[in-house]
N, C-alpha and C. Protein backbone atom coordinates (compact mmCIF):
# COMPACT_ATOMS: atom_id res chain seq x y z
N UNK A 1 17.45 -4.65 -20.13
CA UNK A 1 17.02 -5.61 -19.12
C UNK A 1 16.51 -4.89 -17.88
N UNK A 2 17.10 -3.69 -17.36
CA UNK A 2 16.79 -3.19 -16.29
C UNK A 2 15.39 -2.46 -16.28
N UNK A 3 15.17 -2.07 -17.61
CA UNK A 3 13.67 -1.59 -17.96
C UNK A 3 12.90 -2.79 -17.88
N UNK A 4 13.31 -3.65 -18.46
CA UNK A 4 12.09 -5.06 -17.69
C UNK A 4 12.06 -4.59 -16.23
N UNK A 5 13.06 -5.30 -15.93
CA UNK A 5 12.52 -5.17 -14.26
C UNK A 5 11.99 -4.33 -13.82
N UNK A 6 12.08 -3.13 -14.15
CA UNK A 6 11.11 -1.98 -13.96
C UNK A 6 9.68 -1.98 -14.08
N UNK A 7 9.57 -3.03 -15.67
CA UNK A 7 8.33 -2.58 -16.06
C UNK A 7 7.71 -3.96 -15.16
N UNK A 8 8.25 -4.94 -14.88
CA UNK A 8 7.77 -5.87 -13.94
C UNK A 8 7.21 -5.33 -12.54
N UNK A 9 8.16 -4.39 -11.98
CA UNK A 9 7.52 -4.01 -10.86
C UNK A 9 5.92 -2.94 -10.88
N UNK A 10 6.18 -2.32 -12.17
CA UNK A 10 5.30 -1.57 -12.78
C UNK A 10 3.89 -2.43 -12.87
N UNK A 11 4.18 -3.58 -13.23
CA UNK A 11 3.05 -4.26 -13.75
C UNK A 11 2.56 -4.89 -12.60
N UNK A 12 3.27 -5.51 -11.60
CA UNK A 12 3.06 -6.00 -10.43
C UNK A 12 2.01 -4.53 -9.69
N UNK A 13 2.93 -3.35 -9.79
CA UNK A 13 2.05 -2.23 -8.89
C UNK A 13 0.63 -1.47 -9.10
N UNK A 14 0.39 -2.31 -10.55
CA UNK A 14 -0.98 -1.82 -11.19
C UNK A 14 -1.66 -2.66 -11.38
N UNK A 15 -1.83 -4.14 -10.92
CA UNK A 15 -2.54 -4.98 -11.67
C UNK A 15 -3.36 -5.10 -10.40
N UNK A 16 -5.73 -2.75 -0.08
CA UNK A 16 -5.52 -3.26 1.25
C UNK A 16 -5.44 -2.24 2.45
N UNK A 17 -11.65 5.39 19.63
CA UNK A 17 -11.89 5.37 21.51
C UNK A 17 -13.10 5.98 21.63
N UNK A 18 -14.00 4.96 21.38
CA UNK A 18 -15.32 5.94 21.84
C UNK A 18 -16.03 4.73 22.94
N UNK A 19 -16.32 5.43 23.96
CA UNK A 19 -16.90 4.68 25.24
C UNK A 19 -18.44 4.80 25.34
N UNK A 20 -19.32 4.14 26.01
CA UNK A 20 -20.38 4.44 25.91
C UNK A 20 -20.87 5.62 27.09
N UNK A 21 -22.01 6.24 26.32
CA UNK A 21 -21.73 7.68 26.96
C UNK A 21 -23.14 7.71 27.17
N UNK A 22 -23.66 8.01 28.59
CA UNK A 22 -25.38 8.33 28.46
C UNK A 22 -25.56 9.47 28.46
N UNK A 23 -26.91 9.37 27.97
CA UNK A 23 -27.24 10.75 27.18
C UNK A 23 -28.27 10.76 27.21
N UNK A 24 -29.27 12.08 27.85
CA UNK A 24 -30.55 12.08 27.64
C UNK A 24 -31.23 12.25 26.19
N UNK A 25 -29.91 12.87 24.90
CA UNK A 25 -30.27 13.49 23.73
C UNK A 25 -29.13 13.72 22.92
N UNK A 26 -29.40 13.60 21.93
CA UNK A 26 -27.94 14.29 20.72
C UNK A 26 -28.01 15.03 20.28
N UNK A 27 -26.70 15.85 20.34
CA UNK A 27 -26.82 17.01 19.72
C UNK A 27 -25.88 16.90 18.54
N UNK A 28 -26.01 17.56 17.52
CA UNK A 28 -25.51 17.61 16.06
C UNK A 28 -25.06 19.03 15.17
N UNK A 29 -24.15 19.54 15.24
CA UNK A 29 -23.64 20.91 14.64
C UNK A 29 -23.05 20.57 13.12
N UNK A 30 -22.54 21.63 12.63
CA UNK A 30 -21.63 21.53 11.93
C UNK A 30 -20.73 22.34 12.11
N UNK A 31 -19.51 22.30 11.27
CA UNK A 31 -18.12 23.27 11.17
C UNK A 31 -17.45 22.80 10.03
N UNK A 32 -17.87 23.92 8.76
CA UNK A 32 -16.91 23.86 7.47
C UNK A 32 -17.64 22.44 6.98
N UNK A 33 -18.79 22.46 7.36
CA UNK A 33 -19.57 21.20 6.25
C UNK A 33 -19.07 19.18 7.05
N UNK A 34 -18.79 19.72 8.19
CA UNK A 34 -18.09 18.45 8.68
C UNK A 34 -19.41 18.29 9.88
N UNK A 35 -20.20 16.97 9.85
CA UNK A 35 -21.13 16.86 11.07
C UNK A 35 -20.33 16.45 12.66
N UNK A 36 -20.71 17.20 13.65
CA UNK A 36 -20.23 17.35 14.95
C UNK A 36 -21.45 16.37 15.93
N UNK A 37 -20.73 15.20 16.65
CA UNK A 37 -22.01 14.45 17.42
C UNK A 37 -21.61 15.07 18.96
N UNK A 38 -22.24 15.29 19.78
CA UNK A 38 -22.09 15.38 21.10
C UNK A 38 -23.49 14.79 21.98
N UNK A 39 -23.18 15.03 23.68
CA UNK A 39 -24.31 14.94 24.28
C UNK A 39 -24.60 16.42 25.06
N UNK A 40 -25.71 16.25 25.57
CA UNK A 40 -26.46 16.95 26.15
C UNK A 40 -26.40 16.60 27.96
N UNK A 41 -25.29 17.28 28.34
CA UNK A 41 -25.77 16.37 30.25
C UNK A 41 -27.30 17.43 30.85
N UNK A 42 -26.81 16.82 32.43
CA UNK A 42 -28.29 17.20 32.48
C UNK A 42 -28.47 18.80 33.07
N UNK A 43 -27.26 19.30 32.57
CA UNK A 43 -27.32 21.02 32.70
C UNK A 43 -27.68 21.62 31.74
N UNK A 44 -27.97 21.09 30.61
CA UNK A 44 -27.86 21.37 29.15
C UNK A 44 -26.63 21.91 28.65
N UNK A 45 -25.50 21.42 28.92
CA UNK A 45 -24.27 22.21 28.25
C UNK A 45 -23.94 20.67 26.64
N UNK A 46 -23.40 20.96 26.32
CA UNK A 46 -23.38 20.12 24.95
C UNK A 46 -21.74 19.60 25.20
N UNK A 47 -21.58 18.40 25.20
CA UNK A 47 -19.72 18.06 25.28
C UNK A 47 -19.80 16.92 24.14
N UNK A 48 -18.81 17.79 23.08
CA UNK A 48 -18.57 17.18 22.12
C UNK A 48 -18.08 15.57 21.87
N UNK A 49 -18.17 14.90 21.03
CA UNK A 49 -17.99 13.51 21.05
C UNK A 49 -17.25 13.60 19.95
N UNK A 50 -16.33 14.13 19.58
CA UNK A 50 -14.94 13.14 18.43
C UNK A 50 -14.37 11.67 18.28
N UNK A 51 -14.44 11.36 17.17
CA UNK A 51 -13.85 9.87 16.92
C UNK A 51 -12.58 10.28 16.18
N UNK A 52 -12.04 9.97 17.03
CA UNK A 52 -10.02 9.69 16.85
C UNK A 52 -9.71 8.83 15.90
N UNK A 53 -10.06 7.59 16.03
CA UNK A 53 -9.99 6.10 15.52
C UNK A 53 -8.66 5.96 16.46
N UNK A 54 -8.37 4.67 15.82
CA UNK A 54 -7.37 4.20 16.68
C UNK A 54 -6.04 5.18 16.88
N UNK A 55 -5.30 5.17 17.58
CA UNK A 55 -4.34 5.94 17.69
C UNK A 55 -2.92 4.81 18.55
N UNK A 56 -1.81 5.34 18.04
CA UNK A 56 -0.83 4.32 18.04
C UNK A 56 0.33 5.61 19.34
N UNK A 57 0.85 5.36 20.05
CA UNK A 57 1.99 5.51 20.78
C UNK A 57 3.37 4.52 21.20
N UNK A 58 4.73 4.96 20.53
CA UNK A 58 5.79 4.35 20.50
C UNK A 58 6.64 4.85 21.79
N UNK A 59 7.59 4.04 21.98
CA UNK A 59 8.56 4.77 23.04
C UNK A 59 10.09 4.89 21.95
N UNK A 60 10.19 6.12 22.71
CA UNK A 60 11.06 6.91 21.46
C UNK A 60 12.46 5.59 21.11
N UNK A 61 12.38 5.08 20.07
CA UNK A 61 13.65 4.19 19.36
C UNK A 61 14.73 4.33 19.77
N UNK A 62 15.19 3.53 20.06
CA UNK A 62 16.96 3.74 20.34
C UNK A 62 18.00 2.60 19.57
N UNK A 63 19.25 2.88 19.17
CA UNK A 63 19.62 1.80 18.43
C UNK A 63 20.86 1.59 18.77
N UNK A 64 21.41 -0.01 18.89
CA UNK A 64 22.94 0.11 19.18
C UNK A 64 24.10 0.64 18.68
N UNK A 65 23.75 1.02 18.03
CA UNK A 65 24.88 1.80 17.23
C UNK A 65 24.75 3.05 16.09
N UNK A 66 24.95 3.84 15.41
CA UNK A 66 24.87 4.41 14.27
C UNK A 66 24.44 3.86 13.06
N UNK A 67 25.57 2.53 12.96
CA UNK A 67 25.02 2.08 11.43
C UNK A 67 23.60 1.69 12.04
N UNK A 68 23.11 0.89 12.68
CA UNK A 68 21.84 0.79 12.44
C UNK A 68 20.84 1.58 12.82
N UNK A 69 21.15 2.41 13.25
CA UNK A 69 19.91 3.74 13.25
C UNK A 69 20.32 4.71 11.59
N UNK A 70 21.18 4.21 11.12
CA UNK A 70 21.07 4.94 9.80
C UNK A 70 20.78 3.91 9.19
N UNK A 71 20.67 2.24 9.39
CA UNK A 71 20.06 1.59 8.35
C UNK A 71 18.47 1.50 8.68
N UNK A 72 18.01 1.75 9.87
CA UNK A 72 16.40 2.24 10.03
C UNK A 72 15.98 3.40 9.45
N UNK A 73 16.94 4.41 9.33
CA UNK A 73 16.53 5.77 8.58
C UNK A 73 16.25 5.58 7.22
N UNK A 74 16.93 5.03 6.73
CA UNK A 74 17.38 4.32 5.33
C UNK A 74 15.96 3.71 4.63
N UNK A 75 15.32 2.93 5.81
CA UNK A 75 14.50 1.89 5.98
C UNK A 75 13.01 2.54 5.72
N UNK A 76 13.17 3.32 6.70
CA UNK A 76 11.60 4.75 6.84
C UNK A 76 11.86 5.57 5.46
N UNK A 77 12.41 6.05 4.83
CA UNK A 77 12.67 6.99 3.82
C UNK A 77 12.45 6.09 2.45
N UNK A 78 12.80 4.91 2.47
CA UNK A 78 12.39 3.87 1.51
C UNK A 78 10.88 3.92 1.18
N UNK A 79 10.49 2.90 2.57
CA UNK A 79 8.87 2.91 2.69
C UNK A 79 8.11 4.49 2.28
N UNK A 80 8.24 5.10 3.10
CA UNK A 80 7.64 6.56 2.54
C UNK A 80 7.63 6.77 0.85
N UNK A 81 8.96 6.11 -0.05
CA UNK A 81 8.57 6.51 -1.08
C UNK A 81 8.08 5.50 -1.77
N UNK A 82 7.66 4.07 -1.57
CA UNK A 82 6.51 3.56 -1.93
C UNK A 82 5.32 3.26 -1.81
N UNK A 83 5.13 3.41 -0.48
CA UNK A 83 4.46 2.99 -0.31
C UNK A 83 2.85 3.79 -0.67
N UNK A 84 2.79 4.95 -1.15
CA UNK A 84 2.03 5.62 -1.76
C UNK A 84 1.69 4.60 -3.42
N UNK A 85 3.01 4.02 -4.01
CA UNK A 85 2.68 3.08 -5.05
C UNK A 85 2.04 1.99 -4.63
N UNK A 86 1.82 1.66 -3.81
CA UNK A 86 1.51 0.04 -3.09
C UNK A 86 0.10 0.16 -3.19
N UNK A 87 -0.35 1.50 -2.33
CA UNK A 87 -1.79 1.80 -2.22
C UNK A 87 -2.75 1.69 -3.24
N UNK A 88 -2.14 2.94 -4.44
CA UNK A 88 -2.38 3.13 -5.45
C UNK A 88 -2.38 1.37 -6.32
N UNK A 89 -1.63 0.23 -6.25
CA UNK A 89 -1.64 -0.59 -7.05
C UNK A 89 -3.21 -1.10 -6.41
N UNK A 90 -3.40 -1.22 -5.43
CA UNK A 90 -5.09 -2.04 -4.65
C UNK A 90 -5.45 -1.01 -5.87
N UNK A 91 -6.00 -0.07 -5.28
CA UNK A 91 -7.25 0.75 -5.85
C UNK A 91 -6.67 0.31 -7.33
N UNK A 92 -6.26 0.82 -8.15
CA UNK A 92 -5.97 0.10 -9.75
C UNK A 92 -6.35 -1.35 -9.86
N UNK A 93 -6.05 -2.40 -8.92
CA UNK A 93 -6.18 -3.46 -9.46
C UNK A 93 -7.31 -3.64 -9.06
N UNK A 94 -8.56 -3.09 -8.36
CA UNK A 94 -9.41 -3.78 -8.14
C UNK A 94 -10.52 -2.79 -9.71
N UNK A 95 -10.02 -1.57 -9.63
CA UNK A 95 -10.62 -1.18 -10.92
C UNK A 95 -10.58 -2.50 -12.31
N UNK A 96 -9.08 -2.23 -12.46
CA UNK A 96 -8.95 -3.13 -13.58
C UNK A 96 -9.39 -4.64 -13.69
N UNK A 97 -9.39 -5.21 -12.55
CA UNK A 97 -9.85 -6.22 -12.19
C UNK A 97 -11.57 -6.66 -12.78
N UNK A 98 -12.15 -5.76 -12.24
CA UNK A 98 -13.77 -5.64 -12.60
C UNK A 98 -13.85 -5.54 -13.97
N UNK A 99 -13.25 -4.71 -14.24
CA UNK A 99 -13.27 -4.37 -16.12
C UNK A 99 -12.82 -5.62 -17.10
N UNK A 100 -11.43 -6.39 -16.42
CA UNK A 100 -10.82 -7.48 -17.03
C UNK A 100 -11.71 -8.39 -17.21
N UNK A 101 -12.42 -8.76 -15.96
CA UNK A 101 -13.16 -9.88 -15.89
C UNK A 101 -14.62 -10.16 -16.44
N UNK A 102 -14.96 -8.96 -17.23
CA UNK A 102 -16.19 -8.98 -18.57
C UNK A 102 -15.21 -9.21 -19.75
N UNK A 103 -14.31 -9.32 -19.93
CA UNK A 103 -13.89 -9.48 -21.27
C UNK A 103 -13.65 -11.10 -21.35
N UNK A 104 -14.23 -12.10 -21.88
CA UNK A 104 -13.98 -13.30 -21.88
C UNK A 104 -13.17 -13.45 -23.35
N UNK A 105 -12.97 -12.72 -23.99
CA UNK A 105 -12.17 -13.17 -25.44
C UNK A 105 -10.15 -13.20 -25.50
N UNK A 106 -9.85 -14.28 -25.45
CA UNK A 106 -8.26 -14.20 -24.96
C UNK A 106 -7.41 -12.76 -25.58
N UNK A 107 -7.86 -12.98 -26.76
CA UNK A 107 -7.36 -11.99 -27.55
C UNK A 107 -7.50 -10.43 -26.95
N UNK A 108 -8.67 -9.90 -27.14
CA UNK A 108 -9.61 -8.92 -26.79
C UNK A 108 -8.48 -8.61 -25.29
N UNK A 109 -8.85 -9.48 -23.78
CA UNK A 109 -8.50 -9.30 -22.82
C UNK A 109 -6.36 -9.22 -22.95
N UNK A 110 -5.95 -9.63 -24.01
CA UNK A 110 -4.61 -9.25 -24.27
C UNK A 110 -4.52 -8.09 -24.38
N UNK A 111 -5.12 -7.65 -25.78
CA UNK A 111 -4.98 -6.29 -26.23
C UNK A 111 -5.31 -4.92 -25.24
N UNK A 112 -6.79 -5.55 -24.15
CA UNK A 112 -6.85 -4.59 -23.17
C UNK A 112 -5.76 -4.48 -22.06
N UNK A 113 -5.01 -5.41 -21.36
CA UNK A 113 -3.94 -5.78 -20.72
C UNK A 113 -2.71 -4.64 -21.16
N UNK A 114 -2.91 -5.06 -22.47
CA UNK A 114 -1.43 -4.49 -22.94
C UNK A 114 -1.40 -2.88 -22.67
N UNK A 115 -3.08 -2.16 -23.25
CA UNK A 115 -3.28 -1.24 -23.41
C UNK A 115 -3.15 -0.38 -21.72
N UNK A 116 -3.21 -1.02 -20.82
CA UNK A 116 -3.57 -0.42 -19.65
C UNK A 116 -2.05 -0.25 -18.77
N UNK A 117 -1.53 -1.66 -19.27
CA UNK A 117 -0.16 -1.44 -19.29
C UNK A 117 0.81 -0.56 -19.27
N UNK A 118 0.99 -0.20 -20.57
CA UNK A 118 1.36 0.90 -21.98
C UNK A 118 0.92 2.24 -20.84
N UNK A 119 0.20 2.49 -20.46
CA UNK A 119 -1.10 3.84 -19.93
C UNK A 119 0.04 4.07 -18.46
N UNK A 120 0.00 3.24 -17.80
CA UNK A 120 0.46 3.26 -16.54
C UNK A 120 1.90 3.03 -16.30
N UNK A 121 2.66 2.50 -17.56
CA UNK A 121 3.92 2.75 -17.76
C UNK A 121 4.13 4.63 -17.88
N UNK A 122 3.03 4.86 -19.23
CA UNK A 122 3.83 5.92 -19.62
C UNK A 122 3.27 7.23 -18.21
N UNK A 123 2.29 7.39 -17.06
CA UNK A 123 2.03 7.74 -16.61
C UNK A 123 2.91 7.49 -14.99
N UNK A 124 3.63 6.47 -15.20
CA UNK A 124 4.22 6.68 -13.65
C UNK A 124 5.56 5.89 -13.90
N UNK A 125 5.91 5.89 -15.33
CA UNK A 125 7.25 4.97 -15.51
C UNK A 125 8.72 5.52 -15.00
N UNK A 126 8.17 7.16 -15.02
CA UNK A 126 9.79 8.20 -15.04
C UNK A 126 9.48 7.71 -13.65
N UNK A 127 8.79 7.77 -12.68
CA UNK A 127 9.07 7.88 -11.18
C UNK A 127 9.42 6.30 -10.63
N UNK A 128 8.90 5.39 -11.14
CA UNK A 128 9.33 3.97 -10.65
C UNK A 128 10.84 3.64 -11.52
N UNK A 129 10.53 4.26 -12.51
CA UNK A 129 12.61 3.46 -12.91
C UNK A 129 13.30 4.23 -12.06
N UNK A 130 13.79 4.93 -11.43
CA UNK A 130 14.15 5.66 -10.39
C UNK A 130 14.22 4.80 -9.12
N UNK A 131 13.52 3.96 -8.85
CA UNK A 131 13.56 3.40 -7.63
C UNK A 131 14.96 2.74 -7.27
N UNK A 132 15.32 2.41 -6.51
CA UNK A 132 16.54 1.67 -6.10
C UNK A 132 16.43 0.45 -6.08
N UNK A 133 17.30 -0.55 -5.88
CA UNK A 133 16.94 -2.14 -5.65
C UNK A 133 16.18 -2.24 -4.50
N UNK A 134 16.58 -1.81 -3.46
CA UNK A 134 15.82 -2.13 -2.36
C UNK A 134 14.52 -0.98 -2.58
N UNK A 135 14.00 -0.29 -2.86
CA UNK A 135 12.59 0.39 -2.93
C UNK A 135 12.01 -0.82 -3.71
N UNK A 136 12.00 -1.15 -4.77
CA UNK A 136 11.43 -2.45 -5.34
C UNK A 136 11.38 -3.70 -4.56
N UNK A 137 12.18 -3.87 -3.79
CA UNK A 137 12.14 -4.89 -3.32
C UNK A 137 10.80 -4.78 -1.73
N UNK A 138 10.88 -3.26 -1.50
CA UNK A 138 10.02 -3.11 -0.83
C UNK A 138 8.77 -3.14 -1.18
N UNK A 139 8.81 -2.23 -2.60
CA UNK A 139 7.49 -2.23 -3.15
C UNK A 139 6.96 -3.84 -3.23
N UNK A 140 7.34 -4.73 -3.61
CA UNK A 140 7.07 -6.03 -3.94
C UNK A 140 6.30 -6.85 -2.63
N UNK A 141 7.03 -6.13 -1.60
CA UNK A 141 6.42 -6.94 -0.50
C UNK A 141 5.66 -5.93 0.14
N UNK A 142 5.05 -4.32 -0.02
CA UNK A 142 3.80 -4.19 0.11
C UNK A 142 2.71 -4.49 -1.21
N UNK A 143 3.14 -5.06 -2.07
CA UNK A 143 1.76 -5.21 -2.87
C UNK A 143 1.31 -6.19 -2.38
N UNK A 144 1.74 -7.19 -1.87
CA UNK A 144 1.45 -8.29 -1.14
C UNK A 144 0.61 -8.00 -0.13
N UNK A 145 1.42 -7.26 1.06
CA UNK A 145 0.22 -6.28 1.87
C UNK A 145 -1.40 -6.04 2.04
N UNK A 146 -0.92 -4.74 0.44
CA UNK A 146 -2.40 -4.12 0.05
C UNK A 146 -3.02 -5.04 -0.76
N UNK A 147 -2.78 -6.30 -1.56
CA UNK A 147 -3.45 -6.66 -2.08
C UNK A 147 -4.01 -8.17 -1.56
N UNK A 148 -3.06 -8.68 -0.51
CA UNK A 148 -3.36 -10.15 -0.09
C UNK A 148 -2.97 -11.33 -1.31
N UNK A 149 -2.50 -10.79 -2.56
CA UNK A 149 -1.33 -11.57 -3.10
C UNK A 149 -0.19 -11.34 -3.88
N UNK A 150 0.61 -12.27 -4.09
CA UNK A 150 1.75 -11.91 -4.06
C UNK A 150 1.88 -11.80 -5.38
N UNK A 151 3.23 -10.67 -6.03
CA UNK A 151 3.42 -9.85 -7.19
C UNK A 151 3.33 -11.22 -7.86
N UNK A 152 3.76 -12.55 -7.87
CA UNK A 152 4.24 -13.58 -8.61
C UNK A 152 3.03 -14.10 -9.17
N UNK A 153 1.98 -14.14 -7.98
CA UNK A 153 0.30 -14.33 -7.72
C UNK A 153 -0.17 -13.56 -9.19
N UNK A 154 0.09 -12.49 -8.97
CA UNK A 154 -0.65 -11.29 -9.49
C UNK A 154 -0.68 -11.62 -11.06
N UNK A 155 0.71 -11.51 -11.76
CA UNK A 155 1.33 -11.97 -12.69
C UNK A 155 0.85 -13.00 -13.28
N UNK A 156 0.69 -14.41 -12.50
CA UNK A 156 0.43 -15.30 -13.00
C UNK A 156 -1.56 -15.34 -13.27
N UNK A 157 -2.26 -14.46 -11.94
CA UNK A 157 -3.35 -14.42 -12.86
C UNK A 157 -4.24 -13.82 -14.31
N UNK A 158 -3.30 -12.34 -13.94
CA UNK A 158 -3.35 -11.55 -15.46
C UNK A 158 -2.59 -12.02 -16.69
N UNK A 159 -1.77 -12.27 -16.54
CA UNK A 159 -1.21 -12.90 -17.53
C UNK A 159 -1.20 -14.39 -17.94
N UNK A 160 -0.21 -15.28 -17.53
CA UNK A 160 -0.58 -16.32 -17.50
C UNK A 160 0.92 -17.30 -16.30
N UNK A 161 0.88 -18.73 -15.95
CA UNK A 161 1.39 -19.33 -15.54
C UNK A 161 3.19 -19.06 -16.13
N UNK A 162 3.56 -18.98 -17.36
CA UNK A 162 4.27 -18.79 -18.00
C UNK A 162 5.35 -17.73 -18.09
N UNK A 163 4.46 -17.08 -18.34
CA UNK A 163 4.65 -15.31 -17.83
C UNK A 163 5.37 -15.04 -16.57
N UNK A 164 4.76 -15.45 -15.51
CA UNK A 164 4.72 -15.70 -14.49
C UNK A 164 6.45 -15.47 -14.04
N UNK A 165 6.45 -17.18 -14.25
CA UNK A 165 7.81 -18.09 -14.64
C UNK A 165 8.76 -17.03 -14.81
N UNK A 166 8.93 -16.64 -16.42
CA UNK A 166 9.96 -15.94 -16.96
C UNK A 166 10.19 -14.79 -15.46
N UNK A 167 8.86 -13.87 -15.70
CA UNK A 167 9.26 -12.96 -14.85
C UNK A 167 10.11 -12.83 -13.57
N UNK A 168 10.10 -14.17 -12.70
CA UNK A 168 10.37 -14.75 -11.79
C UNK A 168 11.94 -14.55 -11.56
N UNK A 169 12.38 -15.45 -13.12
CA UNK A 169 13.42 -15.75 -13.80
C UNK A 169 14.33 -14.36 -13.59
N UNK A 170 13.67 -13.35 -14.46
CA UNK A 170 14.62 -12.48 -14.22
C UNK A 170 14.57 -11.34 -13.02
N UNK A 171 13.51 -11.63 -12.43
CA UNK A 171 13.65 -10.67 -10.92
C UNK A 171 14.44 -11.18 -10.16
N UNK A 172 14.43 -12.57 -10.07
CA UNK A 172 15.81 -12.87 -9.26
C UNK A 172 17.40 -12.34 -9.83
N UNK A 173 17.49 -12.62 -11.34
CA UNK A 173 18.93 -12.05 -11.37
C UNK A 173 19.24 -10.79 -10.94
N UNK A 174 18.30 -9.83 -10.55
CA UNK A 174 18.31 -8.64 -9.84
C UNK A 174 18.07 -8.53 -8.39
N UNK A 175 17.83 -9.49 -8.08
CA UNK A 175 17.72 -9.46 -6.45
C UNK A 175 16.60 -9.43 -5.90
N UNK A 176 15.40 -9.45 -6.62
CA UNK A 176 14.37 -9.60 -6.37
C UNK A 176 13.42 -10.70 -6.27
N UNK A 177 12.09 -11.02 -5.82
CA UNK A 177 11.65 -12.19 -5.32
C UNK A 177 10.39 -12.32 -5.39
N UNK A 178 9.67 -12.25 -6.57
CA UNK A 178 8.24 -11.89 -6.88
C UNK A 178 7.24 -12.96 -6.10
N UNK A 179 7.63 -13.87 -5.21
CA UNK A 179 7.12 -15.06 -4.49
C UNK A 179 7.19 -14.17 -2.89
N UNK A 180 7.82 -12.85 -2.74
CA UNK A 180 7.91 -12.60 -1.88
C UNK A 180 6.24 -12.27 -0.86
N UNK A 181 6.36 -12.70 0.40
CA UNK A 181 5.17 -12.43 1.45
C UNK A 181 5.65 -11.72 2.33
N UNK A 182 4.37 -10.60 2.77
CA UNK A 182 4.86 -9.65 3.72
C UNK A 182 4.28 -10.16 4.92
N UNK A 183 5.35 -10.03 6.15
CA UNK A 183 5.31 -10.70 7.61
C UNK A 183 5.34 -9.69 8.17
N UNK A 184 4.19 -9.38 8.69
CA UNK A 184 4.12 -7.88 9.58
C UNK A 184 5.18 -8.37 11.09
N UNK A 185 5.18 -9.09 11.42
CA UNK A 185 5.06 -9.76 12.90
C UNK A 185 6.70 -10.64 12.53
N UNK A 186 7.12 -10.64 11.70
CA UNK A 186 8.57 -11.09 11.70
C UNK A 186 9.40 -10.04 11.17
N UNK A 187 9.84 -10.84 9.89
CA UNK A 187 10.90 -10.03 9.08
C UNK A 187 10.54 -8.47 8.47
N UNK A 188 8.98 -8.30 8.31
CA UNK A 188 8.85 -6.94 8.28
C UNK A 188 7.83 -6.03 9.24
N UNK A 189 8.44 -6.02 10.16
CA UNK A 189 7.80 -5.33 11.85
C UNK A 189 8.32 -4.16 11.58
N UNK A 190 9.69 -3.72 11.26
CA UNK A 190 9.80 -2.27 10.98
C UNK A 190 9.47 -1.74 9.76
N UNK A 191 9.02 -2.38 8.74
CA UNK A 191 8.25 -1.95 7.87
C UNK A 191 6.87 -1.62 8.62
N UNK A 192 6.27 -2.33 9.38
CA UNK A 192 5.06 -2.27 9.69
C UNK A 192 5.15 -1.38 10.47
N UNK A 193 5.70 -1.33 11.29
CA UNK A 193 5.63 0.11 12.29
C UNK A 193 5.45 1.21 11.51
N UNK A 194 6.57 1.55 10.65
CA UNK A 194 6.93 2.51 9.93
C UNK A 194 5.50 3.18 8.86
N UNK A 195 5.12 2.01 8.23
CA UNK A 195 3.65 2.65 8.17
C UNK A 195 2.52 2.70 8.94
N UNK A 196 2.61 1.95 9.95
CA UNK A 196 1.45 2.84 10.80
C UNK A 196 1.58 4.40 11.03
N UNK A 197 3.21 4.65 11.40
CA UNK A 197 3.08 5.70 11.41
C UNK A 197 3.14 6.58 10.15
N UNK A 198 3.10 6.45 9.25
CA UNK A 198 2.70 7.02 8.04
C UNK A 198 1.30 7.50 8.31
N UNK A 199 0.25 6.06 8.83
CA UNK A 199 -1.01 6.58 8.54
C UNK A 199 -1.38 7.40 9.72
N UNK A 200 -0.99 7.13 10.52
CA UNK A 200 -1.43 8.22 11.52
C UNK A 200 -0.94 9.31 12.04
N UNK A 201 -0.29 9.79 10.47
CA UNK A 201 0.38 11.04 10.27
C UNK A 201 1.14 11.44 11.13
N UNK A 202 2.46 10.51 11.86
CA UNK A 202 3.32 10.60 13.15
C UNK A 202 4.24 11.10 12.27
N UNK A 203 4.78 10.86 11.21
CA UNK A 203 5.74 11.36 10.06
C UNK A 203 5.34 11.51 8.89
C-alpha cells in the first residue's frame, strides 16, 4: 500500500532594477561568451549596466521558542528536498502533455500513460519512496504551485474521474490530500518565503 502512495505522488509529480539611463550610445562587450550592455557618458568612459532581476531582502527570523525554530528548520530542509521534484513535474507535464494530446485512441493513450509511468517510476522511484509523510505532503502542494492544478486535478485529467476518486481514497488514509491548494499568502507563506530564497540562491 505504501508503494501506492508513493507511486501516486510519483504520478502526480510527472504528469510554474534597471532605471532609465540616458545615453548618448551603447556599448556591448563580452566576458566568457556572456553579452555585457553599458553606456557611454559624455567623457567616453563606459559604466556597465547589469540586470540583477528582482532581488528579495529578509530581516534576520527570530522565533519564540526552540521548538519552533526547529520546526521552521524542519520546514526549509523539507522544501529544499522537493521542491527540485515540483519543478521538474511542470517541465514533464507540459512535455507529456503535448505528446498525450495527439493520441486520440483510449487504448493507445493508456498504453502510452502506462509506459511513461513505468519510465519515471523506475528513474526517480528509489529517491521519492524515501520521502517522509510530510515531504509528500509538501510535494503535493507545490505541484499545485508549478502547475496551477491540483495533484487530484492532474489525476483526474490523465487518467480518468474514477481514478481520481480511488486515489483520493487512499491518500487520505495516509495523511494526505490530493485536493490540496497552495496559499502563498496564508497557510503556506513559509513555504513561500523559503523558496524564494531557494531561487535567489540566499540558501
Amino acid at each position: 500500500m505504501l508503494k501506492t502512495i508513493i507511486k501516486i505522488v510519483t504520478l502526480v509529480g510527472f504528469i510554474l532594477f534597471l532605471g532609465n539611463v540616458n545615453a548618448q550610445e551603447v556599448a556591448q562587450d563580452t566576458i566568457k561568451g556572456r553579452m555585457l550592455h553599458g553606456t557611454i557618458d559624455e567623457n567616453g568612459d563606459t559604466i556597465p549596466r547589469v540586470y540583477l532581476g528582482q532581488q528579495y531582502v529578509w530581516a534576520r527570523r527570530t522565533f519564540p521558542n526552540k521548538k519552533e525554530e526547529k520546526k521552521y528548520t524542519r520546514l526549509m530542509k523539507n522544501v529544499m528536498v522537493v521542491y527540485p521534484y515540483a519543478k521538474m513535474a511542470n517541465e514533464l507535464l507540459a512535455k507529456y502533455e503535448a505528446e498525450f494530446d495527439t493520441i486520440t485512441d483510449r487504448k493507445i493513450r493508456k498504453s502510452y500513460y502506462k509506459k511513461v509511468e513505468d519510465e519515471l517510476w523506475a528513474k526517480y522511484g528509489d529517491d521519492l519512496k524515501n520521502m517522509t509523510v510530510s515531504q509528500g505532503r509538501i510535494l503535493i502542494k507545490l505541484v499545485d504551485r508549478e502547475t496551477d492544478r491540483t495533484s487530484y486535478e492532474l489525476v483526474k485529467e490523465m487518467r480518468s474521474g474514477f481514478t481520481a476518486f480511488v486515489f483520493q481514497g487512499m491518500a487520505r488514509m495516509f495523511g494526505h490530500n490530493l485536493k490540496s491548494e497552495y496559499n502563498a499568502q496564508d497557510e503556506d507563506k513559509y513555504i513561500e518565503e523559503i523558496i524564494i530564497a531557494i531561487e535567489s540562491n540566499q540558501i
